[in-house]
PDB file of N, CA and C in Angstrom:
ATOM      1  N   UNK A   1     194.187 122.239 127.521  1.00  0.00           N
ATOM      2  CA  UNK A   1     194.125 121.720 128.863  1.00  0.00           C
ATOM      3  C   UNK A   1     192.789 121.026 129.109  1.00  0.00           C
ATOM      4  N   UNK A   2     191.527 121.338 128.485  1.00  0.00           N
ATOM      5  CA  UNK A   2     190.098 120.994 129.004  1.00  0.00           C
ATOM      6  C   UNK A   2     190.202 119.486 127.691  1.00  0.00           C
ATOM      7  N   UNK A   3     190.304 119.694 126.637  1.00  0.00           N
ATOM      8  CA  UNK A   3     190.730 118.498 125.949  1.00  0.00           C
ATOM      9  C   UNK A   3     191.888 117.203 126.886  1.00  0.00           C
ATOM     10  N   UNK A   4     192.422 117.534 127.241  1.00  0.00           N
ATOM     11  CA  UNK A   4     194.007 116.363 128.045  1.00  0.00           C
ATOM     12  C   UNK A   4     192.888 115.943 129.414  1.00  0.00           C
ATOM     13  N   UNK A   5     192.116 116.723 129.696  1.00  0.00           N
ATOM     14  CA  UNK A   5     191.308 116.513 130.671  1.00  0.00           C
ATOM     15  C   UNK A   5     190.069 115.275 130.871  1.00  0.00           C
ATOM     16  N   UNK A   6     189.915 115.735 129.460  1.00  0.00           N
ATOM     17  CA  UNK A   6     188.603 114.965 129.036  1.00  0.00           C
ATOM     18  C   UNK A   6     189.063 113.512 128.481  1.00  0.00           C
ATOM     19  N   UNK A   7     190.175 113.827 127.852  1.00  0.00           N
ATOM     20  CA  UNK A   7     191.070 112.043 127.507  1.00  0.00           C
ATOM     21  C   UNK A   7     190.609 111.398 128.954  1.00  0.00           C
ATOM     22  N   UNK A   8     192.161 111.735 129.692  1.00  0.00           N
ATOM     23  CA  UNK A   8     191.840 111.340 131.112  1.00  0.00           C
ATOM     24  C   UNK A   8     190.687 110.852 131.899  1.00  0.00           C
ATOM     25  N   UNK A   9     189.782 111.736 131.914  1.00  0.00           N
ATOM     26  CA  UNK A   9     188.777 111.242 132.550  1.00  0.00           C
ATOM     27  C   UNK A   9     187.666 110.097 131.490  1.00  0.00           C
ATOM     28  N   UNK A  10     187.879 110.206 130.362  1.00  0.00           N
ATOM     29  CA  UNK A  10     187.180 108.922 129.520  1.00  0.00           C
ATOM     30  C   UNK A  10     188.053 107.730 129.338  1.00  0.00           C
ATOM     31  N   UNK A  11     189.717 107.940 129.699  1.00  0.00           N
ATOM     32  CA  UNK A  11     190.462 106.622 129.721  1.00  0.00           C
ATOM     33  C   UNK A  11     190.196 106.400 130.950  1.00  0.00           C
ATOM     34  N   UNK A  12     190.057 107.110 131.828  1.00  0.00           N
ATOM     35  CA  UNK A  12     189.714 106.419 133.608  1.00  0.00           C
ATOM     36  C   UNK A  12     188.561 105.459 133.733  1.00  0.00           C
ATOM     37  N   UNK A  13     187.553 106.029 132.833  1.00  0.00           N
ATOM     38  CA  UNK A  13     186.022 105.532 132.963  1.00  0.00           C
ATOM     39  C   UNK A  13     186.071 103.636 132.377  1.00  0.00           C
ATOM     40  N   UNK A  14     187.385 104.112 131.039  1.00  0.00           N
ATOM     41  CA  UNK A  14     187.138 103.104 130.387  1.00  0.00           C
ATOM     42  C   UNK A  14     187.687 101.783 131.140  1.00  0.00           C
ATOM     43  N   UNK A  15     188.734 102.132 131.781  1.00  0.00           N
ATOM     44  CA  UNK A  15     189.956 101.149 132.488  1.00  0.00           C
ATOM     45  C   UNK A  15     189.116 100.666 133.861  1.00  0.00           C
ATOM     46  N   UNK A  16     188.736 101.679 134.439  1.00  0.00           N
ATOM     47  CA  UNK A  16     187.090 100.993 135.566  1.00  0.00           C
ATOM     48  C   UNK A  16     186.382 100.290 134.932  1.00  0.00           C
ATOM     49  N   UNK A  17     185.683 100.265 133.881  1.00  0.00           N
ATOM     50  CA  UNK A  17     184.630  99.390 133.200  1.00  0.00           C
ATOM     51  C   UNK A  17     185.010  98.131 133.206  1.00  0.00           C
ATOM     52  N   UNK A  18     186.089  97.870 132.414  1.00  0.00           N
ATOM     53  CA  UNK A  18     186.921  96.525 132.240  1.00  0.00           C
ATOM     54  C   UNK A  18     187.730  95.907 133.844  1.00  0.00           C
ATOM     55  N   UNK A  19     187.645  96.872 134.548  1.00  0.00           N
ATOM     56  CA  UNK A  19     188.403  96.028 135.711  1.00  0.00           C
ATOM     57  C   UNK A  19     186.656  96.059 136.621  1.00  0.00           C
ATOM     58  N   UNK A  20     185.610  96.716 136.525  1.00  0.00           N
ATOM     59  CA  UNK A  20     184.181  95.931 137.083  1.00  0.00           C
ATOM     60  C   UNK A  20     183.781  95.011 136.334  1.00  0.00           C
ATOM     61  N   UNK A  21     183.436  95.080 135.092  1.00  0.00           N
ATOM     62  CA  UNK A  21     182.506  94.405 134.395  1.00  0.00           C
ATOM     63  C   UNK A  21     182.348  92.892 135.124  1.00  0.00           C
ATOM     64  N   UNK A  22     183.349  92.211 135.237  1.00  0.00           N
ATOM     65  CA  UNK A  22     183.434  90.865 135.705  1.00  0.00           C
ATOM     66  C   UNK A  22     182.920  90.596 136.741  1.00  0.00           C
ATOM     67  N   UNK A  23     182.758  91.256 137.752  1.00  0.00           N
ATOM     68  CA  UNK A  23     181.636  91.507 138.829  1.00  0.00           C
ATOM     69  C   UNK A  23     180.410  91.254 138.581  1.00  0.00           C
ATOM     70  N   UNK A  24     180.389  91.981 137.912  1.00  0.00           N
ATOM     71  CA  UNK A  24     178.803  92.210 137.004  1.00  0.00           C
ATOM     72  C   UNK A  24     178.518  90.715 136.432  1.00  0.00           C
ATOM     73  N   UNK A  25     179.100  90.081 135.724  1.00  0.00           N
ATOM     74  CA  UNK A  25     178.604  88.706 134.936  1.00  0.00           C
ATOM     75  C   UNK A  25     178.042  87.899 136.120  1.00  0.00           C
ATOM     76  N   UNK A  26     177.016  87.892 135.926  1.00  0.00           N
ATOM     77  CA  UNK A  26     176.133  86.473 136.234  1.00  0.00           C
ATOM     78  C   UNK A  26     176.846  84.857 136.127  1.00  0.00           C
ATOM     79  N   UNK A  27     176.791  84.652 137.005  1.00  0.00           N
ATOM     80  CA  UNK A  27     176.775  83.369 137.258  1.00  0.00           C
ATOM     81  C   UNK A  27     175.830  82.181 138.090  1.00  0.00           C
ATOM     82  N   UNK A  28     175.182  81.212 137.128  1.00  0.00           N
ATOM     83  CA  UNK A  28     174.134  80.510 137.227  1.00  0.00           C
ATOM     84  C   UNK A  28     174.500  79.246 138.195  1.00  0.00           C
ATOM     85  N   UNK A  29     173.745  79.113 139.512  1.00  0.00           N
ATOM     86  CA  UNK A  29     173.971  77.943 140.191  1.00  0.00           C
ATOM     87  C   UNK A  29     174.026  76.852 139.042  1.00  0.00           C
ATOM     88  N   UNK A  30     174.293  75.702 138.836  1.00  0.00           N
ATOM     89  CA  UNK A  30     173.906  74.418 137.992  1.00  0.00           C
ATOM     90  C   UNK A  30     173.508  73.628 138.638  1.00  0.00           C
ATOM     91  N   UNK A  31     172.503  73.580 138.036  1.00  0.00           N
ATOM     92  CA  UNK A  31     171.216  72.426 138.621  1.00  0.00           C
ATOM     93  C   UNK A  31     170.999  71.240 137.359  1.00  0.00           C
ATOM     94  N   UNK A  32     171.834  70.869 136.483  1.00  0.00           N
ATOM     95  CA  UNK A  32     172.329  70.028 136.004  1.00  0.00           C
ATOM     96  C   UNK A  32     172.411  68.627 136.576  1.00  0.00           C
ATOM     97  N   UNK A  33     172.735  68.677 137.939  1.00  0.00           N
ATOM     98  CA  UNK A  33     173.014  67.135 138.242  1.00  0.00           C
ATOM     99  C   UNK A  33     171.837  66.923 139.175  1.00  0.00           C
ATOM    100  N   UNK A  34     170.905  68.083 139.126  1.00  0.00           N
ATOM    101  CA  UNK A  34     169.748  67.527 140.579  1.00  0.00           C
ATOM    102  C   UNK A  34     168.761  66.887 138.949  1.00  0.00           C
ATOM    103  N   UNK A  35     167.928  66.349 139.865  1.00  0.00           N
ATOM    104  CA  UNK A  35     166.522  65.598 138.904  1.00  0.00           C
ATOM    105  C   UNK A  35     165.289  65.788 139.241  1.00  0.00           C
ATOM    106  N   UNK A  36     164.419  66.269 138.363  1.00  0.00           N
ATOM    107  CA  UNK A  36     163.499  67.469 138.697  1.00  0.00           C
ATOM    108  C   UNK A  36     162.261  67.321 139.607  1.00  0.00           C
ATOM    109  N   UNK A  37     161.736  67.542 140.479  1.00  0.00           N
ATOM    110  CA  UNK A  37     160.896  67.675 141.396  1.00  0.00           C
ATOM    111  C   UNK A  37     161.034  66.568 142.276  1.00  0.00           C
ATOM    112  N   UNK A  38     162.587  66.506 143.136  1.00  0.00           N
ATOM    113  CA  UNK A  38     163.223  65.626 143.926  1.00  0.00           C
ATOM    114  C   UNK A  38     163.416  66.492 144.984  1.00  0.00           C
ATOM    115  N   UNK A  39     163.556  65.595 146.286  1.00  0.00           N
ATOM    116  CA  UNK A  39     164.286  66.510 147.373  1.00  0.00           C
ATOM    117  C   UNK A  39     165.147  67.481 147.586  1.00  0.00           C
ATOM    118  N   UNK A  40     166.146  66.934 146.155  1.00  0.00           N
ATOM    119  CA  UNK A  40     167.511  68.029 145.927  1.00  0.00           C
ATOM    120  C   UNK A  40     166.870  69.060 145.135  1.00  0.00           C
ATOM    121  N   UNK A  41     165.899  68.896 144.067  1.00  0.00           N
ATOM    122  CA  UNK A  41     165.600  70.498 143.668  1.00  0.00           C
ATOM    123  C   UNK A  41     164.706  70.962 144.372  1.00  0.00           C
ATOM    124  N   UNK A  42     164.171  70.177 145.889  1.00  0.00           N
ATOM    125  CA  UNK A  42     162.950  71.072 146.776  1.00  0.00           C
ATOM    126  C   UNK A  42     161.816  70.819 146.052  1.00  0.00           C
ATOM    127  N   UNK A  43     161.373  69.862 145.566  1.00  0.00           N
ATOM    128  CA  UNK A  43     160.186  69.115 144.877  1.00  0.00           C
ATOM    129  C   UNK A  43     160.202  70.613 143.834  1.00  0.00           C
ATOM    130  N   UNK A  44     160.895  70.776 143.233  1.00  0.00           N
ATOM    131  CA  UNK A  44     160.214  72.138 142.140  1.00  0.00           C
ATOM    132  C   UNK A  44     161.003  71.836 140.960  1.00  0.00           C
ATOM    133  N   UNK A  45     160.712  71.869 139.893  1.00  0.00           N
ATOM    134  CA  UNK A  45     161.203  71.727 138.436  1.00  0.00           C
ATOM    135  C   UNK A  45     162.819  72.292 138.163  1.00  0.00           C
ATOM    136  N   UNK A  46     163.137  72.275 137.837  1.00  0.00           N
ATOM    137  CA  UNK A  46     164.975  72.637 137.193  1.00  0.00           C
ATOM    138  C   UNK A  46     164.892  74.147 137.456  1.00  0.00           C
ATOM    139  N   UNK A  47     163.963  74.530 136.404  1.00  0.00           N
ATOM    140  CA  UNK A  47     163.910  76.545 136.184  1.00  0.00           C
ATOM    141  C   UNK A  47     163.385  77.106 137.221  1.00  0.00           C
ATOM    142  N   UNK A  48     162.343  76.400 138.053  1.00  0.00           N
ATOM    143  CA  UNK A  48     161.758  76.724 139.298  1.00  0.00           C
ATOM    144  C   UNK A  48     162.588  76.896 140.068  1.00  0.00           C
ATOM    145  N   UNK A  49     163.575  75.686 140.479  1.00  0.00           N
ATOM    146  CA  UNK A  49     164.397  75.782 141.203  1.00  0.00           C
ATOM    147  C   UNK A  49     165.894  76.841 141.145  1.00  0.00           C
ATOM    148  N   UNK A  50     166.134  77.056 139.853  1.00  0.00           N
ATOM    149  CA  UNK A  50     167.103  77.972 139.724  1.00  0.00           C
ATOM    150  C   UNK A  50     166.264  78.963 139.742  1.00  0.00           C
ATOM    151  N   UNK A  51     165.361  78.980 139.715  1.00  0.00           N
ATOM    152  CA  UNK A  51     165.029  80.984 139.878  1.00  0.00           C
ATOM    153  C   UNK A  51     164.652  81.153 141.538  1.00  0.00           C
ATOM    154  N   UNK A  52     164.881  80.084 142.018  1.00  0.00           N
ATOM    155  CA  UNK A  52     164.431  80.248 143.600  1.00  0.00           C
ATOM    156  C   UNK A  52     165.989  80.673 144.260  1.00  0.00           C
ATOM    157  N   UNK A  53     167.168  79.964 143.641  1.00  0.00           N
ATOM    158  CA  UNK A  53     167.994  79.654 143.886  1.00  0.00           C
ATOM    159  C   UNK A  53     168.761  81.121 143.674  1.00  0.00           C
ATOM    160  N   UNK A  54     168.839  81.859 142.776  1.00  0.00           N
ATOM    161  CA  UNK A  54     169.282  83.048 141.935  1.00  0.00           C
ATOM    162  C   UNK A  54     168.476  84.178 143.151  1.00  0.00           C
ATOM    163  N   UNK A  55     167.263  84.179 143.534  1.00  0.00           N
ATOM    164  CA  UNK A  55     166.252  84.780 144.543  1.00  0.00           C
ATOM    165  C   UNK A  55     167.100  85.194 145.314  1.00  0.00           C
ATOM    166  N   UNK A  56     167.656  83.929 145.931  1.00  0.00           N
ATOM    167  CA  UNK A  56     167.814  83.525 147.203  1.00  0.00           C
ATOM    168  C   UNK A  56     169.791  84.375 146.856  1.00  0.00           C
ATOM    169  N   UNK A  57     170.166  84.554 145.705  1.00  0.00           N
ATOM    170  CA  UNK A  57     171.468  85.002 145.648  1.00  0.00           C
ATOM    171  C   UNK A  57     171.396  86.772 145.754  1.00  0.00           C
ATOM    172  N   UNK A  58     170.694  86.684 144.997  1.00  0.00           N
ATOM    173  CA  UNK A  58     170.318  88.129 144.685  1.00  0.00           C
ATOM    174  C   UNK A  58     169.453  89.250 144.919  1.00  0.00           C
ATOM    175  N   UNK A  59     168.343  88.609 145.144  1.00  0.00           N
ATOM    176  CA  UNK A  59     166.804  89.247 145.682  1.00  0.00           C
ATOM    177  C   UNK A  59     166.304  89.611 144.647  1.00  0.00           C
ATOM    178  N   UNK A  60     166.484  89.129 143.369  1.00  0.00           N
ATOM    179  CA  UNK A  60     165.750  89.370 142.504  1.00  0.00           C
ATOM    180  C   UNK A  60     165.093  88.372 141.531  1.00  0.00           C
ATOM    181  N   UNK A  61     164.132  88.249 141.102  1.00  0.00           N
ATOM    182  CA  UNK A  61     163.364  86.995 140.205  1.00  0.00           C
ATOM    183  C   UNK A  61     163.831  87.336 138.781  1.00  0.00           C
ATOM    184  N   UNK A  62     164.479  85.832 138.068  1.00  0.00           N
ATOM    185  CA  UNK A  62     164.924  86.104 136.591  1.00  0.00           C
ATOM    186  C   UNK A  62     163.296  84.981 136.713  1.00  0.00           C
ATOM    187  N   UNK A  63     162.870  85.377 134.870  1.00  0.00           N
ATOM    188  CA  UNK A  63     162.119  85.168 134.567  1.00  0.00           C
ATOM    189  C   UNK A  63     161.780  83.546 134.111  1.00  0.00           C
ATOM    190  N   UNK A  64     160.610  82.631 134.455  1.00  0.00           N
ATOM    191  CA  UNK A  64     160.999  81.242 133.509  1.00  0.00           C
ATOM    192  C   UNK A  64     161.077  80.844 132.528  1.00  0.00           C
ATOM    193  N   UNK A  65     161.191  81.654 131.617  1.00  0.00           N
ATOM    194  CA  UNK A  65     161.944  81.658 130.344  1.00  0.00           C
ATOM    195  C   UNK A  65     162.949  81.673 130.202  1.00  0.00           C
ATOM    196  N   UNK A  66     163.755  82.644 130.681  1.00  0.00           N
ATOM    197  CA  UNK A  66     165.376  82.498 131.102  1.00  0.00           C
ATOM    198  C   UNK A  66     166.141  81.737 131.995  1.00  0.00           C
ATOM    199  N   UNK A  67     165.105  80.703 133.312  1.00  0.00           N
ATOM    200  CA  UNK A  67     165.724  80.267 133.882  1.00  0.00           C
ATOM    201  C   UNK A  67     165.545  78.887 133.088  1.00  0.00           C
ATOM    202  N   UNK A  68     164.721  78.347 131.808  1.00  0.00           N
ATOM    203  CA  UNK A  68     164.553  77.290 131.061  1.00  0.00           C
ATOM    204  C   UNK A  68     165.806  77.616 130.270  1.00  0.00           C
ATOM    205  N   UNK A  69     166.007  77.993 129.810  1.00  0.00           N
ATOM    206  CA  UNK A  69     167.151  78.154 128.535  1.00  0.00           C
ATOM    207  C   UNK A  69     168.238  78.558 129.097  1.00  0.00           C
ATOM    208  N   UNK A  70     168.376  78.559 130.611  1.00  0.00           N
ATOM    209  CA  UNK A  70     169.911  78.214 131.145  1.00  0.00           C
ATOM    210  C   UNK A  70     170.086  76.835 131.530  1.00  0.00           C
ATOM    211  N   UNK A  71     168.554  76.715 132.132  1.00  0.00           N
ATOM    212  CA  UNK A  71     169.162  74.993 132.525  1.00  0.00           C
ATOM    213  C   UNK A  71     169.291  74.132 131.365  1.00  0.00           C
ATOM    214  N   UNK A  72     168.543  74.353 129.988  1.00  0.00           N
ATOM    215  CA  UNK A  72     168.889  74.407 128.803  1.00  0.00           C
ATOM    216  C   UNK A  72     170.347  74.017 128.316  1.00  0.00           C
ATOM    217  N   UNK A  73     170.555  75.314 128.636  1.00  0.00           N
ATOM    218  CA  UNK A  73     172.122  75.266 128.334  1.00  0.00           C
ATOM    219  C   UNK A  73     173.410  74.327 129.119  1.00  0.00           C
ATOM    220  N   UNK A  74     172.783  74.581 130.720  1.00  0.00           N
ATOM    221  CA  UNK A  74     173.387  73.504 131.385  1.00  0.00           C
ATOM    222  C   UNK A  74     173.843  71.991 131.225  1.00  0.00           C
ATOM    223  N   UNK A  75     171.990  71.894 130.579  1.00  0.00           N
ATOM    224  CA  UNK A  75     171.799  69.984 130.428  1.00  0.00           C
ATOM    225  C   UNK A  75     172.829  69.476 129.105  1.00  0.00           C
ATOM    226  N   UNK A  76     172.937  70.477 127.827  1.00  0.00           N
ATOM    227  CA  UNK A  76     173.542  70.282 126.939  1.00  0.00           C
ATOM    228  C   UNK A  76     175.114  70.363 127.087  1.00  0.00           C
ATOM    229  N   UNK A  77     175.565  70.989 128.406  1.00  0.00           N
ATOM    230  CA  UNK A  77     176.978  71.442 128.114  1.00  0.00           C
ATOM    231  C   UNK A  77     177.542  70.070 129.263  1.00  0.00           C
ATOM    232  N   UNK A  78     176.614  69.523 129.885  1.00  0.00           N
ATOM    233  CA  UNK A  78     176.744  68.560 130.401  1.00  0.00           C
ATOM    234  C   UNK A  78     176.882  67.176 129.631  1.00  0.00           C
ATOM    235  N   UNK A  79     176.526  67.395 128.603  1.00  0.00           N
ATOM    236  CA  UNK A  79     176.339  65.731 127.624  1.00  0.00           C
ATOM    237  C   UNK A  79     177.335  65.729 126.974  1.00  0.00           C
TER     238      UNK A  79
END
């Protein structure tokens, strides 16, 4: 009975995980089509501007390293 129990409650955990996780994924404004230290990015650079932007989503600061190598990723998935 304490075994059938313990299934249960680790298939419950698992079937929650997969129906949150997607919540959880990040998703990056794209600042792809603004041009950098223009009115549209608020006179501030691409990564500047997405980490102001992400701030302003979340209340939390991603770092400019990570916000370079998304817009990174942006500019390339754009070409």
């Amino acid at each position: 009975m304490k075994l059938r129990g313990i299934i249960v409650l680790v298939l419950t955990v698992l079937v929650l995980a997969v129906a949150i996780a997607p919540a959880f994924a990040q998703q990056y404004p794209n600042v792809s089509n603004l041009r950098p230290f223009s009115p549209e990015a608020n006179f501030m650079s691409l990564p500047g501007y997405l980490r102001w932007l992400v701030f302003q989503q979340t209340a939390q600061w991603i770092t400019y390293a990570e916000a370079a190598r998304i817009v990174r990723q942006q500019l390339e998935a754009g070409r």
